[in-house]
PDB file of N, CA and C in Angstrom:
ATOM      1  N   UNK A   1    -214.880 176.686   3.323  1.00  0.00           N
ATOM      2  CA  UNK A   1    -215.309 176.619   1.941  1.00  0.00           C
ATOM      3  C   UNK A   1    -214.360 175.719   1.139  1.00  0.00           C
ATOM      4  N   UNK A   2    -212.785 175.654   1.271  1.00  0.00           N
ATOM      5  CA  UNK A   2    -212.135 175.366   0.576  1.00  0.00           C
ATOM      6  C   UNK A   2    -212.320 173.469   1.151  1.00  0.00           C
ATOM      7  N   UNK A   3    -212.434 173.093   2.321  1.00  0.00           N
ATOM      8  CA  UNK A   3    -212.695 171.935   2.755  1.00  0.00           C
ATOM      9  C   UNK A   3    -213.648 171.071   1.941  1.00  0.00           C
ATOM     10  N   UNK A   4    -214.926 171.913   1.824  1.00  0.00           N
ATOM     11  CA  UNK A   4    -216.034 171.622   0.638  1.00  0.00           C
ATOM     12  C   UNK A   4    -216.107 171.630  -0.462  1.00  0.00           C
ATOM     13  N   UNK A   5    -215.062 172.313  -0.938  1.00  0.00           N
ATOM     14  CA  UNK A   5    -214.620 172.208  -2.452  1.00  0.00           C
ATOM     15  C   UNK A   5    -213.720 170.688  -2.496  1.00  0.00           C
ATOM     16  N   UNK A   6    -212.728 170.822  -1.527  1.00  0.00           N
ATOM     17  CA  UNK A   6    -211.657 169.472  -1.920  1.00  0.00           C
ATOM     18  C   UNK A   6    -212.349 168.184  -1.702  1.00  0.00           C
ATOM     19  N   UNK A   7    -213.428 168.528  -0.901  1.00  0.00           N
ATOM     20  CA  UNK A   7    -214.290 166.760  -0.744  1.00  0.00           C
ATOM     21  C   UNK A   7    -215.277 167.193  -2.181  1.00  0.00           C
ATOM     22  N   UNK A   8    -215.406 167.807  -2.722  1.00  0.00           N
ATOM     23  CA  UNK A   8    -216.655 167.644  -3.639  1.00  0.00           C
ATOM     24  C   UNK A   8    -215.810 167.035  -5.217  1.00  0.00           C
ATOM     25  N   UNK A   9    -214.441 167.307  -4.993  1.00  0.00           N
ATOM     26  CA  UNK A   9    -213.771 166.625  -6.981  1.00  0.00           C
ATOM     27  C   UNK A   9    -213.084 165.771  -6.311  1.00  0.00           C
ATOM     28  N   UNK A  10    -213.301 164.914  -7.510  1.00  0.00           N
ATOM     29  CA  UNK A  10    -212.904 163.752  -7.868  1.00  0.00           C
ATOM     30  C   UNK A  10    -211.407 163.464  -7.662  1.00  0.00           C
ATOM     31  N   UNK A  11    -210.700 162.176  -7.063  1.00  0.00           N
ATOM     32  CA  UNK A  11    -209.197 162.638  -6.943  1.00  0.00           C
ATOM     33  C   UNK A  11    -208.338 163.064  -8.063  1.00  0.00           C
ATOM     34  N   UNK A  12    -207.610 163.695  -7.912  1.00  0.00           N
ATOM     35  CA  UNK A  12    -206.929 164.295  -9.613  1.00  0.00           C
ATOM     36  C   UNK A  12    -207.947 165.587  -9.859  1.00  0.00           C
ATOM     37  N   UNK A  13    -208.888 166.032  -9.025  1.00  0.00           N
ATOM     38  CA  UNK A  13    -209.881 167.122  -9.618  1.00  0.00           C
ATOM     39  C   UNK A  13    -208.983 168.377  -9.257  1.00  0.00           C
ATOM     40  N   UNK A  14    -208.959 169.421 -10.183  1.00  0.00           N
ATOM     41  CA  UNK A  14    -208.273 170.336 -10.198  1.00  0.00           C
ATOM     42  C   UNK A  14    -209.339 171.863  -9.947  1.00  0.00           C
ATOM     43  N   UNK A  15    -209.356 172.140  -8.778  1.00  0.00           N
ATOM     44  CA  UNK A  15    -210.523 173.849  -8.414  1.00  0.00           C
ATOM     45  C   UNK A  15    -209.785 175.149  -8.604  1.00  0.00           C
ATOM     46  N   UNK A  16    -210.213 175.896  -9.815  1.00  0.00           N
ATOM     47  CA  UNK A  16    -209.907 177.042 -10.263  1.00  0.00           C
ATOM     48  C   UNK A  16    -209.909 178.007  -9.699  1.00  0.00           C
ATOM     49  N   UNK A  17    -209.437 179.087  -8.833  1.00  0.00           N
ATOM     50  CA  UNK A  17    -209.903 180.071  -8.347  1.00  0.00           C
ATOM     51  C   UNK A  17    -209.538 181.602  -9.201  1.00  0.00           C
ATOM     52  N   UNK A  18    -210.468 182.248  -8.961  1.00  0.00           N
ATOM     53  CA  UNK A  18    -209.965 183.493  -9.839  1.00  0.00           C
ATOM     54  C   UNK A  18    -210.490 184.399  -9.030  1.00  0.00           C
ATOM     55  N   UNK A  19    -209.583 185.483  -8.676  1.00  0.00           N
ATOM     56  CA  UNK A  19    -210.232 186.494  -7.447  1.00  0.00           C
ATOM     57  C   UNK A  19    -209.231 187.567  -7.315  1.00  0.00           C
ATOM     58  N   UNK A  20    -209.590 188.558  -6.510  1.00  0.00           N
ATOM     59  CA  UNK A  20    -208.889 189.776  -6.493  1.00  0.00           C
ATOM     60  C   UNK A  20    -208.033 189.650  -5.049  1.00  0.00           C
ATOM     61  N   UNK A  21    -206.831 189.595  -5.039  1.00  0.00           N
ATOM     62  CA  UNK A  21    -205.630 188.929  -4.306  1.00  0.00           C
ATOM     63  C   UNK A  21    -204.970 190.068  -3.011  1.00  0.00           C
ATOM     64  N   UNK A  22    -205.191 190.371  -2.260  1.00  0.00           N
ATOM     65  CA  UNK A  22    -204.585 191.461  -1.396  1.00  0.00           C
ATOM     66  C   UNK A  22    -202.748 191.756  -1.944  1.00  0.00           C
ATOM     67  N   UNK A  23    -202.569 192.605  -1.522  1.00  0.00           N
ATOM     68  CA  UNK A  23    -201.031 192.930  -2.460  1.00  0.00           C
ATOM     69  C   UNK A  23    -200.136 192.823  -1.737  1.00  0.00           C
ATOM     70  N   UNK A  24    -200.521 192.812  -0.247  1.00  0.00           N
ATOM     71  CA  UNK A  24    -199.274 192.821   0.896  1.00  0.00           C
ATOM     72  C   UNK A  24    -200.039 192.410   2.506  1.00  0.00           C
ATOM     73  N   UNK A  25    -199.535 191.715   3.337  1.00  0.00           N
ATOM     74  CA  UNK A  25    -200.042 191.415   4.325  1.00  0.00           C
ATOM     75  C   UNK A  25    -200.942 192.698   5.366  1.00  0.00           C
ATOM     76  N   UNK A  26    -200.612 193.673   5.080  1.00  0.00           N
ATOM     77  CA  UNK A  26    -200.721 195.043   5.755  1.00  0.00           C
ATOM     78  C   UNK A  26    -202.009 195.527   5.263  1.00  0.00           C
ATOM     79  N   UNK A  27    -202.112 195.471   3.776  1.00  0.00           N
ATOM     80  CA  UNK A  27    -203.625 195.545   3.165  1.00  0.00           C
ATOM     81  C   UNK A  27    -204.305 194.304   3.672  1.00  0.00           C
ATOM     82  N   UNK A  28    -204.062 192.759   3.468  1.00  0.00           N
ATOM     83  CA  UNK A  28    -205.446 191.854   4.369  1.00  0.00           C
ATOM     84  C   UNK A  28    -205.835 192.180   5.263  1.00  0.00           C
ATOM     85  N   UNK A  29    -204.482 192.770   6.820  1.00  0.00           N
ATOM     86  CA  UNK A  29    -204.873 192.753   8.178  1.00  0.00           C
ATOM     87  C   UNK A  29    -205.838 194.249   8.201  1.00  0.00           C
ATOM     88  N   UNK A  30    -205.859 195.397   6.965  1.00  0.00           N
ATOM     89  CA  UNK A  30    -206.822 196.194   7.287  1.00  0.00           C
ATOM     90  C   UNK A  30    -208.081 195.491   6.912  1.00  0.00           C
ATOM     91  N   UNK A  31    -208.278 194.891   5.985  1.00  0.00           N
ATOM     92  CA  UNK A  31    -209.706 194.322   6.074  1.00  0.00           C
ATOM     93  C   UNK A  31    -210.122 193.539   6.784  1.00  0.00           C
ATOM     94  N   UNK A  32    -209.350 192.709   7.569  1.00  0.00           N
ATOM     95  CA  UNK A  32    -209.902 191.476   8.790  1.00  0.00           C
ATOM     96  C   UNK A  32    -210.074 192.523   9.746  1.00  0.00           C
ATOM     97  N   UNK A  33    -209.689 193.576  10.312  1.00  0.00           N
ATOM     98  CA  UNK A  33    -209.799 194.826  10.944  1.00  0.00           C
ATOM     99  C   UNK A  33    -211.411 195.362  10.461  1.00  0.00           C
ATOM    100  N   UNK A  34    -211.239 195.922   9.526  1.00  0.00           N
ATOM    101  CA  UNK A  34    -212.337 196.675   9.314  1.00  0.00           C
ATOM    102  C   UNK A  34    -213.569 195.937   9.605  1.00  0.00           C
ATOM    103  N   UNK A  35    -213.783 194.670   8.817  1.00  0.00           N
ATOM    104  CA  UNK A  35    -214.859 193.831   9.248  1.00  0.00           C
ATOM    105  C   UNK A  35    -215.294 194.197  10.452  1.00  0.00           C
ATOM    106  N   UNK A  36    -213.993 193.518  11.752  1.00  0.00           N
ATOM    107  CA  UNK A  36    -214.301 193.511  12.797  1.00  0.00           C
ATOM    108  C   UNK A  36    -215.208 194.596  13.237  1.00  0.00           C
ATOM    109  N   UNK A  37    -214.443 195.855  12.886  1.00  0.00           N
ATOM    110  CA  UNK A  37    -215.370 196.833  13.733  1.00  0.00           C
ATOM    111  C   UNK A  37    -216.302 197.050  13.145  1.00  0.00           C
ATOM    112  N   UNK A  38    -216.832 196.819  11.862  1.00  0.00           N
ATOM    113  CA  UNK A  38    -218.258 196.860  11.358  1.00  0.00           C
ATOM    114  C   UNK A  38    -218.997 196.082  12.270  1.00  0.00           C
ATOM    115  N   UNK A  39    -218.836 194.828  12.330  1.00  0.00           N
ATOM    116  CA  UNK A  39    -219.344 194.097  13.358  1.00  0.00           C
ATOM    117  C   UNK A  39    -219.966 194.195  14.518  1.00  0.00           C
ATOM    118  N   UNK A  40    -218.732 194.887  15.524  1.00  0.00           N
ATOM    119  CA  UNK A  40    -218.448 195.557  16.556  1.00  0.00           C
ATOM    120  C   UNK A  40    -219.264 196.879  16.618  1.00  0.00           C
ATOM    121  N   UNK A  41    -219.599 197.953  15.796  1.00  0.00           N
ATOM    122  CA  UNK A  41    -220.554 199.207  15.484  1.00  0.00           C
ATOM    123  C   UNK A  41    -222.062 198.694  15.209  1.00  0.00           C
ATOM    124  N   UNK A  42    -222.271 197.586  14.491  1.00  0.00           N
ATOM    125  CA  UNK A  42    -223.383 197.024  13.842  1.00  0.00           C
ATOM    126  C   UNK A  42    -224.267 195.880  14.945  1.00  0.00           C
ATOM    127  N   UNK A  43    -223.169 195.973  15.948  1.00  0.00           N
ATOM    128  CA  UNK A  43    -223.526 194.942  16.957  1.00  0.00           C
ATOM    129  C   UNK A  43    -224.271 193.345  16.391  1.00  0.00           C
ATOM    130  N   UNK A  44    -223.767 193.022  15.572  1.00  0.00           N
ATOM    131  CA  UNK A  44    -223.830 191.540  15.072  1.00  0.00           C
ATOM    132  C   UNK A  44    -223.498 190.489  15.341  1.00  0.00           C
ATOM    133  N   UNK A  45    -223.999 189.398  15.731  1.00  0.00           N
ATOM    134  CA  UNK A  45    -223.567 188.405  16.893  1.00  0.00           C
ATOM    135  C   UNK A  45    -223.240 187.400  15.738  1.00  0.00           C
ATOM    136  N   UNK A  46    -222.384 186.674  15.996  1.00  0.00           N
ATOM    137  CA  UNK A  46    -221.772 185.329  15.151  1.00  0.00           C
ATOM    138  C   UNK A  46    -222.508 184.697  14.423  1.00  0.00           C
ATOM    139  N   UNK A  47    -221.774 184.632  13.270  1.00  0.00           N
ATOM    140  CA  UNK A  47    -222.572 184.047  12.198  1.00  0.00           C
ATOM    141  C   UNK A  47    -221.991 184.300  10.984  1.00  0.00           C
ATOM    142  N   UNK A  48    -222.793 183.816   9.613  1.00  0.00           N
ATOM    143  CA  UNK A  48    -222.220 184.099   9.121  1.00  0.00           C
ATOM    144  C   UNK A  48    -222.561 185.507   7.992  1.00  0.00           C
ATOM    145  N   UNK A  49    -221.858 186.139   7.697  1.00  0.00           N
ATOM    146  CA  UNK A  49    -221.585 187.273   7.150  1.00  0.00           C
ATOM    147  C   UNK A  49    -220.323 187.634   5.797  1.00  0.00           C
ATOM    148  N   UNK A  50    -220.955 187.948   5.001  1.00  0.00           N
ATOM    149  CA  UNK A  50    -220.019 188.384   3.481  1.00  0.00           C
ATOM    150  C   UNK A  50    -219.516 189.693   3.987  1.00  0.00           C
ATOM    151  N   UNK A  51    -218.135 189.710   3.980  1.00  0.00           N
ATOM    152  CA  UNK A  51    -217.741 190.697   3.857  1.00  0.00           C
ATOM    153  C   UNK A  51    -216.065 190.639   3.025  1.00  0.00           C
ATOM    154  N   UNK A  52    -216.154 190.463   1.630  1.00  0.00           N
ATOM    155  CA  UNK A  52    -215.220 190.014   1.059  1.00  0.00           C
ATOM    156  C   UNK A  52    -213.511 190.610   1.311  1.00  0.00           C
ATOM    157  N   UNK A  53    -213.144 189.712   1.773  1.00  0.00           N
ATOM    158  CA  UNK A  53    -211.811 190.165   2.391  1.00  0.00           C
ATOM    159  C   UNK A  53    -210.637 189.535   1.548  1.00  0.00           C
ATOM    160  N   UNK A  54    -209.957 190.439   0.937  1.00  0.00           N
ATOM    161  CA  UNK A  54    -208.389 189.607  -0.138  1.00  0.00           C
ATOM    162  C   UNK A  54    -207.610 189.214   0.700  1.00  0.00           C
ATOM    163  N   UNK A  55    -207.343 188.369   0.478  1.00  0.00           N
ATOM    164  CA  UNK A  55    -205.958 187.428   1.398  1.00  0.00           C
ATOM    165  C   UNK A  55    -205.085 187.567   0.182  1.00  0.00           C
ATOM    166  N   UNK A  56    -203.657 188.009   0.386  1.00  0.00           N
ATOM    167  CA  UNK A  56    -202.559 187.146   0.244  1.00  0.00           C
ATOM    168  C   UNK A  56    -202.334 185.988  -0.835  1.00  0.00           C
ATOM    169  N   UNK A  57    -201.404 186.245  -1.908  1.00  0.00           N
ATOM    170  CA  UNK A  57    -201.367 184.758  -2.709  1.00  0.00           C
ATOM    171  C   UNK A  57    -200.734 184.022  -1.537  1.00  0.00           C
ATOM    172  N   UNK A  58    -199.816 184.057  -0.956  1.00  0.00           N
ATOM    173  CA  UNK A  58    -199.351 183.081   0.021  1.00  0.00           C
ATOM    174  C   UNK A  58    -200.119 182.438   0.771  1.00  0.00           C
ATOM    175  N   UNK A  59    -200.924 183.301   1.638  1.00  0.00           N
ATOM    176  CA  UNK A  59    -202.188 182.744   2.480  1.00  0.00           C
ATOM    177  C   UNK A  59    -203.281 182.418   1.685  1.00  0.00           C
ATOM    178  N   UNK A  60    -203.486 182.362   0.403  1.00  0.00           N
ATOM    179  CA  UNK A  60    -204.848 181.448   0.067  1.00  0.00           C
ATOM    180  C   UNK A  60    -204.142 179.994  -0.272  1.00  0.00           C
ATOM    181  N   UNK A  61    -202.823 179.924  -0.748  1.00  0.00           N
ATOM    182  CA  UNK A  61    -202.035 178.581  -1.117  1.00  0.00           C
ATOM    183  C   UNK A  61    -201.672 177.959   0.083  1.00  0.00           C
ATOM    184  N   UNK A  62    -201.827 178.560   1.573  1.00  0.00           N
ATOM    185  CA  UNK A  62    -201.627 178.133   2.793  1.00  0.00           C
ATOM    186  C   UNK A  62    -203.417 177.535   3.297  1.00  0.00           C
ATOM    187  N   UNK A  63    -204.539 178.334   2.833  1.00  0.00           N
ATOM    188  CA  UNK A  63    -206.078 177.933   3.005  1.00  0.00           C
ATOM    189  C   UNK A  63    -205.799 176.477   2.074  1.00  0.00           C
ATOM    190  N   UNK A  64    -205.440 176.650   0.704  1.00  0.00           N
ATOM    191  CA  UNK A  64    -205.931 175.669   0.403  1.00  0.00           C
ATOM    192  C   UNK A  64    -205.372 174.473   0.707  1.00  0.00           C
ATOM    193  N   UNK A  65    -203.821 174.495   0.593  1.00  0.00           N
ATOM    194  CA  UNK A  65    -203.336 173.556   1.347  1.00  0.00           C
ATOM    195  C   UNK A  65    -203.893 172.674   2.901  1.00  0.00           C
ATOM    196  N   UNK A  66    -204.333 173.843   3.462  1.00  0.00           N
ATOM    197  CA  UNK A  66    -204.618 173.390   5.134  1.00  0.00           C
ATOM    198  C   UNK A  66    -206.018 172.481   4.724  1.00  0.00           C
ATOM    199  N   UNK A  67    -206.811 172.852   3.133  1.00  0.00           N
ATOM    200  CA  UNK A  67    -207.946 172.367   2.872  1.00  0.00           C
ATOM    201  C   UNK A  67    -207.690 170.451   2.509  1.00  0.00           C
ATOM    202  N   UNK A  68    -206.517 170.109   2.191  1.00  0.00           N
ATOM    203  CA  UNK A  68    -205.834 169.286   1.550  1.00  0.00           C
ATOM    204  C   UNK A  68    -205.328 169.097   0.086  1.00  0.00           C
ATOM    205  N   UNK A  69    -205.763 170.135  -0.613  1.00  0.00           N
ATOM    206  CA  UNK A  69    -204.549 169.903  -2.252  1.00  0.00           C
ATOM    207  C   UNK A  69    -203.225 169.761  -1.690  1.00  0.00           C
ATOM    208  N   UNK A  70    -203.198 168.974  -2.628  1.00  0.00           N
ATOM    209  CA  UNK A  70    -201.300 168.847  -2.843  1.00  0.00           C
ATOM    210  C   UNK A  70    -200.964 170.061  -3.366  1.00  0.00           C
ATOM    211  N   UNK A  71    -201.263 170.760  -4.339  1.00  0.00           N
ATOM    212  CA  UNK A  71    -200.091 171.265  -5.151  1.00  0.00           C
ATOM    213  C   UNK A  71    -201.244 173.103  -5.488  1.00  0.00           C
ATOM    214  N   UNK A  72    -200.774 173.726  -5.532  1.00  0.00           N
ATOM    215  CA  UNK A  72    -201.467 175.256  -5.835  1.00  0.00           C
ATOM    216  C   UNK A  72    -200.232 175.696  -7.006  1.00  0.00           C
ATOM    217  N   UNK A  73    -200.848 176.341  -7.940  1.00  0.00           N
ATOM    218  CA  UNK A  73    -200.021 177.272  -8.572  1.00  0.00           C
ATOM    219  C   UNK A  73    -200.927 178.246  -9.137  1.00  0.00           C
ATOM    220  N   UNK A  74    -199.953 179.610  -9.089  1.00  0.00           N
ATOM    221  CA  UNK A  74    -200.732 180.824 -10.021  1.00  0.00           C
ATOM    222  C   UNK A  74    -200.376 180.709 -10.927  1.00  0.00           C
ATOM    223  N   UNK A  75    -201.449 181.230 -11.884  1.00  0.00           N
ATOM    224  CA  UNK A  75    -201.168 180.838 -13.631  1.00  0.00           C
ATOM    225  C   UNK A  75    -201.929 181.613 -14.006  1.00  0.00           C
ATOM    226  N   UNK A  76    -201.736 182.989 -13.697  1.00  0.00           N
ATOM    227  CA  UNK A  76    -202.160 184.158 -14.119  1.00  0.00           C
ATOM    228  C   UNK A  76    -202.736 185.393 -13.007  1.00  0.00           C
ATOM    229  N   UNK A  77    -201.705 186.563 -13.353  1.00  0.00           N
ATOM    230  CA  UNK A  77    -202.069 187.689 -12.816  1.00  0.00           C
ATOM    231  C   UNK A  77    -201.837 189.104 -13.380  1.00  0.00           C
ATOM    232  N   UNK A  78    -202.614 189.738 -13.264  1.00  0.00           N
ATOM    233  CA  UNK A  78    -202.718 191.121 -13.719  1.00  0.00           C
ATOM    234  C   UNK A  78    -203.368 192.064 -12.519  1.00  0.00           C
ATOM    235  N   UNK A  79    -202.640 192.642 -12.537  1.00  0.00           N
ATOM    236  CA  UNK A  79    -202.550 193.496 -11.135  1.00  0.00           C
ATOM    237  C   UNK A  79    -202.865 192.818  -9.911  1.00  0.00           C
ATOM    238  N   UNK A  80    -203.945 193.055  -9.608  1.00  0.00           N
ATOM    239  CA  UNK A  80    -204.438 192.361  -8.492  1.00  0.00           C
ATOM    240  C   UNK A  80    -205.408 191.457  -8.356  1.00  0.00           C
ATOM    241  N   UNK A  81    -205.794 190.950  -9.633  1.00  0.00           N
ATOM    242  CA  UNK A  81    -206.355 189.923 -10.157  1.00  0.00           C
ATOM    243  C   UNK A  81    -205.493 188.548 -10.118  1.00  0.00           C
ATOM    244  N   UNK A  82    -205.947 187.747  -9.830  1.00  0.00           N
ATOM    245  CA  UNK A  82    -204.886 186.127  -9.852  1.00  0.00           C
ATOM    246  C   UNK A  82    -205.909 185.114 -10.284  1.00  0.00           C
ATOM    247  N   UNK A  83    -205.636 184.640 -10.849  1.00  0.00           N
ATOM    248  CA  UNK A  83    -206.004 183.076 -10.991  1.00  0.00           C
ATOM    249  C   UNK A  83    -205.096 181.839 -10.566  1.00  0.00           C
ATOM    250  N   UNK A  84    -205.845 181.199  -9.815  1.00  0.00           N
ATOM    251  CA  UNK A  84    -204.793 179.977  -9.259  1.00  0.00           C
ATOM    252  C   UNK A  84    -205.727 178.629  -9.465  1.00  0.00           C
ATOM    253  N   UNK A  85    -204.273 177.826  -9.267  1.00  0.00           N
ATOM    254  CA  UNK A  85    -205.106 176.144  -9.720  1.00  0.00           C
ATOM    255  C   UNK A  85    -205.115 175.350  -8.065  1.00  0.00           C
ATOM    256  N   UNK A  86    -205.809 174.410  -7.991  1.00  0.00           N
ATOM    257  CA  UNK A  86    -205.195 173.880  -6.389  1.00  0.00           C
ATOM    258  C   UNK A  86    -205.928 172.318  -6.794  1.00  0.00           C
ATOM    259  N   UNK A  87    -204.914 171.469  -6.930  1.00  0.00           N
ATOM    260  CA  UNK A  87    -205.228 170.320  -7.459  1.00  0.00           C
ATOM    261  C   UNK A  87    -205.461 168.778  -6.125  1.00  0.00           C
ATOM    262  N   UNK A  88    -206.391 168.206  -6.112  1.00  0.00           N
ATOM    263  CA  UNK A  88    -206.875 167.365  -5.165  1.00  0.00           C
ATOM    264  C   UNK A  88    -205.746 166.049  -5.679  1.00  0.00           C
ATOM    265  N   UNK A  89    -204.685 165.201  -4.610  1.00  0.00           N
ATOM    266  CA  UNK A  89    -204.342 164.578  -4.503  1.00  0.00           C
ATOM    267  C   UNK A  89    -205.288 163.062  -5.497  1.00  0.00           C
ATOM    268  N   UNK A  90    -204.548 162.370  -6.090  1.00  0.00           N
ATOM    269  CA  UNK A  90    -205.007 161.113  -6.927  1.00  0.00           C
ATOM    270  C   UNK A  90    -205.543 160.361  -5.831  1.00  0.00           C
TER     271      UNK A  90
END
């Protein structure tokens, strides 16, 4: 997703994210967990599937990076709410 966002703005385009942020690595790995075995019980073969999972401020500034922005910053949080910026190289 984040790949498709950084090819879709303009260079210098700056993609807002605002989302509910996992609080510690231990809370993401239960939800990449849980999925699984929904999956796994539901017998669902590959594809794709919503099952909204919080990552990590570290690991979404590591997604978006791997997406190609240069630069991520948070610029606003309240509890477990974050808003972050992730700005596309000029």
């Amino acid at each position: 997703v984040y790949r498709s966002l950084y090819r879709a703005l303009r260079p210098g385009g700056v993609y807002i994210e605002a989302d509910y942020m996992a609080p510690d690595q231990a809370f993401e790995d239960y939800h990449f967990e849980r999925f699984r075995q929904l999956r796994a019980q539901q017998r669902l073969p590959d594809g794709l599937y919503h099952y909204d999972t919080p990552c990590t401020i570290d690991n979404q500034r590591t997604m978006l990076k791997r997406a190609g922005f240069v630069s991520t910053k948070k610029v606003w949080q309240s509890g477990n709410t974050v808003i972050m910026t992730a700005v596309k190289a000029r």
